[in-house]
Protein backbone atom coordinates (compact mmCIF):
# COMPACT_ATOMS: atom_id res chain seq x y z
CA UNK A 1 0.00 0.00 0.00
CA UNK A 2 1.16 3.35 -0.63
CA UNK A 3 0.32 6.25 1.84
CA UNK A 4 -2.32 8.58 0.51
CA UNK A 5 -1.47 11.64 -1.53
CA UNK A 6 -2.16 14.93 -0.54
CA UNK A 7 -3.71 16.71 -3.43
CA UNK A 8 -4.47 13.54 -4.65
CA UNK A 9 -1.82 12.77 -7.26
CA UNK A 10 -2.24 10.32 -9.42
CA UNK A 11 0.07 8.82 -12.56
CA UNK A 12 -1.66 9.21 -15.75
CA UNK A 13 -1.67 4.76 -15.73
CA UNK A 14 -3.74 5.00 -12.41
CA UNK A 15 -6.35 2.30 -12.97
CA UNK A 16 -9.10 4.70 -10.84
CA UNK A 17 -8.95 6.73 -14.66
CA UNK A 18 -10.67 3.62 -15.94
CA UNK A 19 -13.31 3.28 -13.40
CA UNK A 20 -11.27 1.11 -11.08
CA UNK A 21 -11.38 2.08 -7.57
CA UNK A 22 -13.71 1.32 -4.46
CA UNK A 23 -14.96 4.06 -1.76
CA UNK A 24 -16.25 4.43 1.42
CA UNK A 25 -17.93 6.93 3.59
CA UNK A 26 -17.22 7.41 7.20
CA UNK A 27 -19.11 9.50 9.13
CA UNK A 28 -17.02 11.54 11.83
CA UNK A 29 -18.28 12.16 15.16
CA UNK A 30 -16.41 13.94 18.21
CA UNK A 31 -13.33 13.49 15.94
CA UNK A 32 -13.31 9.79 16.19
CA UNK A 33 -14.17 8.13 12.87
CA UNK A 34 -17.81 5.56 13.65
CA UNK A 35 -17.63 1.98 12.87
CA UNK A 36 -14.23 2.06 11.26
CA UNK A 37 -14.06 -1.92 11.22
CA UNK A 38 -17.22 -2.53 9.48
CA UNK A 39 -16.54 -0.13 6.83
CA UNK A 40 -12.97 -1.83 6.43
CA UNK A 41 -14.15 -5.16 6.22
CA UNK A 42 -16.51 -3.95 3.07
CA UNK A 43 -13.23 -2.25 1.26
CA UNK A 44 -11.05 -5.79 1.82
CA UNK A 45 -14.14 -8.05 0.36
CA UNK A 46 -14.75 -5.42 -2.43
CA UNK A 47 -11.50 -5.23 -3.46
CA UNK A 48 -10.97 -9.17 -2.87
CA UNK A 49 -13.96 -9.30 -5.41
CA UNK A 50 -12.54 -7.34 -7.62
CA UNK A 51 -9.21 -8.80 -7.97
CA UNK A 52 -7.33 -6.25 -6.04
CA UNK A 53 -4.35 -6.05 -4.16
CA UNK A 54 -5.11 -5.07 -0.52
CA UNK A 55 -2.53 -4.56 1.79
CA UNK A 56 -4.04 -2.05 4.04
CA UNK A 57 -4.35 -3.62 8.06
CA UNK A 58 -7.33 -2.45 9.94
CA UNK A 59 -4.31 -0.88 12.27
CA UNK A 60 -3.24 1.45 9.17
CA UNK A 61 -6.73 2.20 8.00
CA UNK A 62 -7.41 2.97 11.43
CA UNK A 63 -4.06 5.16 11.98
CA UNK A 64 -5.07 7.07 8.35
CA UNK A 65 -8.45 7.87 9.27
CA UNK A 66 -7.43 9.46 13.07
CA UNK A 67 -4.62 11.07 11.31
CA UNK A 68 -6.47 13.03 8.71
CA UNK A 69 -8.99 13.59 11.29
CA UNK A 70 -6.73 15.03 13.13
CA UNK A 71 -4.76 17.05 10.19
CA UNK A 72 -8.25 18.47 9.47
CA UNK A 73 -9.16 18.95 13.28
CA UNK A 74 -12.40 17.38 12.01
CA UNK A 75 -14.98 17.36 14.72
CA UNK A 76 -18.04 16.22 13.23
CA UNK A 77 -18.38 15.77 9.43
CA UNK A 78 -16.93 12.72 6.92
CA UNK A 79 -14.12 11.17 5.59
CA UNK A 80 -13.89 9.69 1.56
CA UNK A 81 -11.74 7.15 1.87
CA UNK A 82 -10.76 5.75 -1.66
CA UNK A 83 -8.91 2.99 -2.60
CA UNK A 84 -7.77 3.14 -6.27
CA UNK A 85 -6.81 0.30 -8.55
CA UNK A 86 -3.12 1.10 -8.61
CA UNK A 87 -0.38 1.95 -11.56
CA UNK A 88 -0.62 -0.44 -14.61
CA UNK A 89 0.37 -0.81 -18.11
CA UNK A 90 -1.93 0.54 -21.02
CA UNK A 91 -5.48 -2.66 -21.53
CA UNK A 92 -8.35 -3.02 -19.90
CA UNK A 93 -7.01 -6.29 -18.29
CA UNK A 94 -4.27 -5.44 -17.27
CA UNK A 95 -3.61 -5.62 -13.23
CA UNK A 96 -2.94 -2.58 -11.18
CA UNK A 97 0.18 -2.37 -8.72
CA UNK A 98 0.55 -0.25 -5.55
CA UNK A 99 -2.83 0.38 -5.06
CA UNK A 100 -3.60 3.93 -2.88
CA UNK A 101 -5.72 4.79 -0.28
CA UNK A 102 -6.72 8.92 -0.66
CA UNK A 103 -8.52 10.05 2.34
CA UNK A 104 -10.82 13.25 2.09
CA UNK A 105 -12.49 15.39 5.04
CA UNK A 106 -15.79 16.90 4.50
CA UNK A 107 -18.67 18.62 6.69
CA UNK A 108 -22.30 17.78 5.60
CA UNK A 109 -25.63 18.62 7.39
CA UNK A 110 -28.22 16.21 8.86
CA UNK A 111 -31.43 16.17 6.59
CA UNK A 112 -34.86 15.91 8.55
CA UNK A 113 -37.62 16.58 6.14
CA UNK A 114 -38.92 13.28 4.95
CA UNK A 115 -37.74 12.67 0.91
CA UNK A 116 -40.14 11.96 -2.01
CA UNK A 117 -38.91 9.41 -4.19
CA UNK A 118 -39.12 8.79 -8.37
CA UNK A 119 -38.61 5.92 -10.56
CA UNK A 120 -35.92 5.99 -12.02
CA UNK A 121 -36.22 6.06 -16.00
CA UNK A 122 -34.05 2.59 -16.26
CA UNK A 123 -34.30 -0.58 -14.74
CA UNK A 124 -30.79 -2.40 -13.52
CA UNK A 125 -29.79 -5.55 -13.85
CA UNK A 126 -29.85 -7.32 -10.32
CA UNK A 127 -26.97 -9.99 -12.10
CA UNK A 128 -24.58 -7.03 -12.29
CA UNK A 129 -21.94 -7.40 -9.80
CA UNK A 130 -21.20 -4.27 -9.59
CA UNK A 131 -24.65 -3.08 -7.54
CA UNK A 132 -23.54 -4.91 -4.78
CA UNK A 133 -19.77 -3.34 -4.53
CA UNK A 134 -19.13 0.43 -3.45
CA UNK A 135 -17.29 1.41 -6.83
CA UNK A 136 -16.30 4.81 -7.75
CA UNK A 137 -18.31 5.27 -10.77
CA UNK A 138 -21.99 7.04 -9.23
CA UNK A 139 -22.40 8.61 -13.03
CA UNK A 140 -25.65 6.54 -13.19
CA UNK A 141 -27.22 7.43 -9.24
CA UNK A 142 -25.94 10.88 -10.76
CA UNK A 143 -27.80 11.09 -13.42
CA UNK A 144 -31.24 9.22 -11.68
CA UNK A 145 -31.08 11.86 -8.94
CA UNK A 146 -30.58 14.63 -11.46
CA UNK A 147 -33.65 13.61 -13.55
CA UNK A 148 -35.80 12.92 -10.32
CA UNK A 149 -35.46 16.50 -9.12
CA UNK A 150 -36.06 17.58 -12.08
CA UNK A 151 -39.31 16.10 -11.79
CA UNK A 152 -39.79 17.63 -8.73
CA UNK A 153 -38.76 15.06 -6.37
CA UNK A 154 -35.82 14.98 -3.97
CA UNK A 155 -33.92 11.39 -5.11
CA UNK A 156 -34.49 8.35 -7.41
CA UNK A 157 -35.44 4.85 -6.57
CA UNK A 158 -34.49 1.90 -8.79
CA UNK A 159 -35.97 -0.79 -9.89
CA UNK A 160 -34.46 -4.02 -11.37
CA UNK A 161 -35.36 -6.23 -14.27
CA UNK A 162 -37.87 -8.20 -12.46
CA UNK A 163 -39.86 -4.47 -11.43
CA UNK A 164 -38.18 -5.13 -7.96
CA UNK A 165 -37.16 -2.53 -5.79
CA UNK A 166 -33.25 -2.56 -5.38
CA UNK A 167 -31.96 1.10 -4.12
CA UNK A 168 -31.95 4.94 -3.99
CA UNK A 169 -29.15 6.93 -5.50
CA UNK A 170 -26.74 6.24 -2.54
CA UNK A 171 -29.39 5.14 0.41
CA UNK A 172 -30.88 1.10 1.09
CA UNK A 173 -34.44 1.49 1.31
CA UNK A 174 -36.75 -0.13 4.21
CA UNK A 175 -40.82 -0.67 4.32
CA UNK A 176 -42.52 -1.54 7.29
CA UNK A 177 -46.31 -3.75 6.08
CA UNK A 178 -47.85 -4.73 8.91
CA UNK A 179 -45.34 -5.20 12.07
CA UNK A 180 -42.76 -6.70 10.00
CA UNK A 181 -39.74 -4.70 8.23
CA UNK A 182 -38.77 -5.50 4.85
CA UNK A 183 -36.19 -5.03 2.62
CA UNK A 184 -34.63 -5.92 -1.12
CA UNK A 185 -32.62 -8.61 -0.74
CA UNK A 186 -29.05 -8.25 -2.19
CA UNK A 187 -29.92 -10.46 -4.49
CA UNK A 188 -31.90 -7.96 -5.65
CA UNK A 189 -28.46 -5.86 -7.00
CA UNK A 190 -28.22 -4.09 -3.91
CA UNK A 191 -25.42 -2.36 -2.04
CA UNK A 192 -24.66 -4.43 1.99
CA UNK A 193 -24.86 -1.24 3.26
CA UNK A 194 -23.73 -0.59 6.52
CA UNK A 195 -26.03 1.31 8.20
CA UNK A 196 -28.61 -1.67 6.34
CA UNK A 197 -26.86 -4.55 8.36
CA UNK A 198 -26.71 -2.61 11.64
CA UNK A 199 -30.64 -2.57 11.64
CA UNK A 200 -30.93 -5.72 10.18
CA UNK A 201 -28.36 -6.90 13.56
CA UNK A 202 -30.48 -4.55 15.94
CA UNK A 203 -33.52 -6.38 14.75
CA UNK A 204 -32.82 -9.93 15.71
CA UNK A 205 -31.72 -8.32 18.86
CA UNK A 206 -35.34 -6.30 19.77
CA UNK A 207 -37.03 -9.21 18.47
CA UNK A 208 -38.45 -7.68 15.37
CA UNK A 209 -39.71 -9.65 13.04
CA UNK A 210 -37.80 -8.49 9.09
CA UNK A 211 -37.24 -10.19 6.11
CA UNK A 212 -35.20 -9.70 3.07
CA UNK A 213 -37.35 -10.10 -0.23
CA UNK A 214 -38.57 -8.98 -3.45
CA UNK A 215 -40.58 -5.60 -3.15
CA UNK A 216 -43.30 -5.08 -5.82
CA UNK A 217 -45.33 -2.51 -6.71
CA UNK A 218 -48.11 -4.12 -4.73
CA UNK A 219 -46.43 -4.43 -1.69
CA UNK A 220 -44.81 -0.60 -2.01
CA UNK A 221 -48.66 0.13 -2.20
CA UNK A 222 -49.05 -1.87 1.56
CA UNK A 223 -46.57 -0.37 3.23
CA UNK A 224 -47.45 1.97 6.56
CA UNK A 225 -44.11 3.79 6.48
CA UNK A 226 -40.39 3.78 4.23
CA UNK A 227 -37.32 4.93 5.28
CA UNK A 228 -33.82 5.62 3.39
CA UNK A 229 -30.45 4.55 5.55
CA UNK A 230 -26.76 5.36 4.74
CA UNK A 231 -23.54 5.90 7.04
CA UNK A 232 -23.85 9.71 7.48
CA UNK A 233 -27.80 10.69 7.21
CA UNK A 234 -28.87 7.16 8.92
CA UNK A 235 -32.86 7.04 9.28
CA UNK A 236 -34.41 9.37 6.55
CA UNK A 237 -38.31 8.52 6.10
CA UNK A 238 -39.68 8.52 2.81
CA UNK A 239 -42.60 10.99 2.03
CA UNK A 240 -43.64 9.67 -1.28
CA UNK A 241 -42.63 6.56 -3.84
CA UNK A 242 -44.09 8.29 -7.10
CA UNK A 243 -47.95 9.24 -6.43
CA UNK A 244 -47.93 6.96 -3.44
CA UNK A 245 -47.61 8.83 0.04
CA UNK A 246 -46.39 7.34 3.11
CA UNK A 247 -46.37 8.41 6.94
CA UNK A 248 -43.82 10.90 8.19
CA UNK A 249 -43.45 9.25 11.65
CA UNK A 250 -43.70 5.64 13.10
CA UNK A 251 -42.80 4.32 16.60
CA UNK A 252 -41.22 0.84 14.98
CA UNK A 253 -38.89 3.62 13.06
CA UNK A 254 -38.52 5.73 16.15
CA UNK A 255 -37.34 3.08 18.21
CA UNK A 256 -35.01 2.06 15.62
CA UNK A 257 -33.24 5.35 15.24
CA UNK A 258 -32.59 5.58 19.17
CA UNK A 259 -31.29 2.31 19.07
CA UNK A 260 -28.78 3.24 16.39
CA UNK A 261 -28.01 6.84 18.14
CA UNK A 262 -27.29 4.61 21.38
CA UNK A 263 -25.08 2.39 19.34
CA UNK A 264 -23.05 5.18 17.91
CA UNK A 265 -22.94 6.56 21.91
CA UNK A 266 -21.55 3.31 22.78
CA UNK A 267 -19.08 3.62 20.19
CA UNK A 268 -17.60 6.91 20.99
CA UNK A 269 -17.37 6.02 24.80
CA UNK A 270 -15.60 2.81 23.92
CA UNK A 271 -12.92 5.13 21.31
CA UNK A 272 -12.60 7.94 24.22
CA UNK A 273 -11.86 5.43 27.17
């Protein structure tokens, strides 16, 4: 691994030029980066997945992230961490070599007001690896989100193939139908977002009943309340899929966003002591 470049500089052979590169988001709390380990573990299997050399310890990636923290006297905001596909000869196959990790601080504000969703114009195809790693290329959740608000809503939702729900633009997507949460399976050609697999834990844990499937139209239509999750907004409830309104507030979702705000308290006391 070679340390990350300030300025990011990168030699004109840098695979990342081609597409090649993974990312992840950290959010930043009381200068101590949250759930450091989780997001590592999803860099090594992506890039294991990929083909890529990865060399970086959970030690370094831990040292890197406190460091720049610390460089930016970061108090509560994000870190980009990206880990490129190294230096490599001129062909699409060939293999990258001293692969880079490029860290970048950021502030960002909390959103509150519940988000109305649009189909996107597209469907994906849930066979596409590549909905299921964090990759640098976001041109298409770019270009989804772009035509959504220019609809008038806030963010897009996808749909694969089979007219199953898979994602937002860079958010997992929960419905709650009757008691039970539900949401695309990965199977689906979704991201194993982190935030997703926290709630997914917390639920086995509060003993409420969830499930991983295919969401229809039909069962969009059923569903009492939908929320949005992702590492630095975590619970965002969903106003609206399309024409189809949903309700701004729900205890199930209430008690699941303390629980997560308790977890991330637990965290920071654990980092500080």
């Amino acid at each position: 691994m070679q340390p990350e470049q300030e300025g990011f500089k990168l030699a004109p052979n840098e695979r990342l030029f081609l597409g090649e590169g993974l990312f992840e988001t950290i959010k930043v709390l009381k200068s101590k980066p949250c759930f450091a380990e989780l997001h590592w573990q999803r860099l090594r299997n992506s890039a294991q997945a990929l083909g890529f050399s990865f060399t970086l310890s959970l030690e370094a990636w831990r040292h890197s992230l406190l460091a720049k923290i610390q460089q930016e006297r970061l108090l509560d905001g994000g870190i980009k961490a990206i880990w490129t596909g190294g230096e490599a000869s001129r062909g699409l196959i060939s293999e990258g070599q001293n692969s880079q990790l490029l860290l970048h601080a950021f502030s960002f504000q909390t959103l509150f007001k519940p988000v109305r969703l649009k189909t996107a114009s597209w469907l994906r195809d849930a066979n596409n690896p590549l909905y299921q790693l964090k990759t640098i290329n976001y041109l298409e959740a770019i270009l989804a989100r772009r035509q959504a608000m220019q609809e008038g809503a806030d963010d897009a939702l996808f749909f694969n193939t089979q007219h199953c729900v898979t994602e937002a633009s860079c958010a997992n997507i929960f419905f709650l139908q009757e008691g039970r949460l539900l949401t695309p399976a990965q199977t689906e050609g979704v991201l194993p977002g982190i935030t997703r697999s926290r709630i997914l834990n917390h639920c086995r844990h509060l003993n409420l009943a969830y499930a991983e499937v295919s969401i229809t139209r039909e069962l969009i239509k059923q569903s009492e309340a939908v929320f949005l999750t992702n590492a630095l907004q975590g619970i965002h409830y969903v106003a609206a899929i399309d024409q189809h309104e949903f309700l701004p507030n729900h205890p199930t979702v209430s008690r699941l966003i303390a629980v997560l705000k308790e977890e991330e308290q637990t965290m920071l006391h654990n980092q500080l002591n």
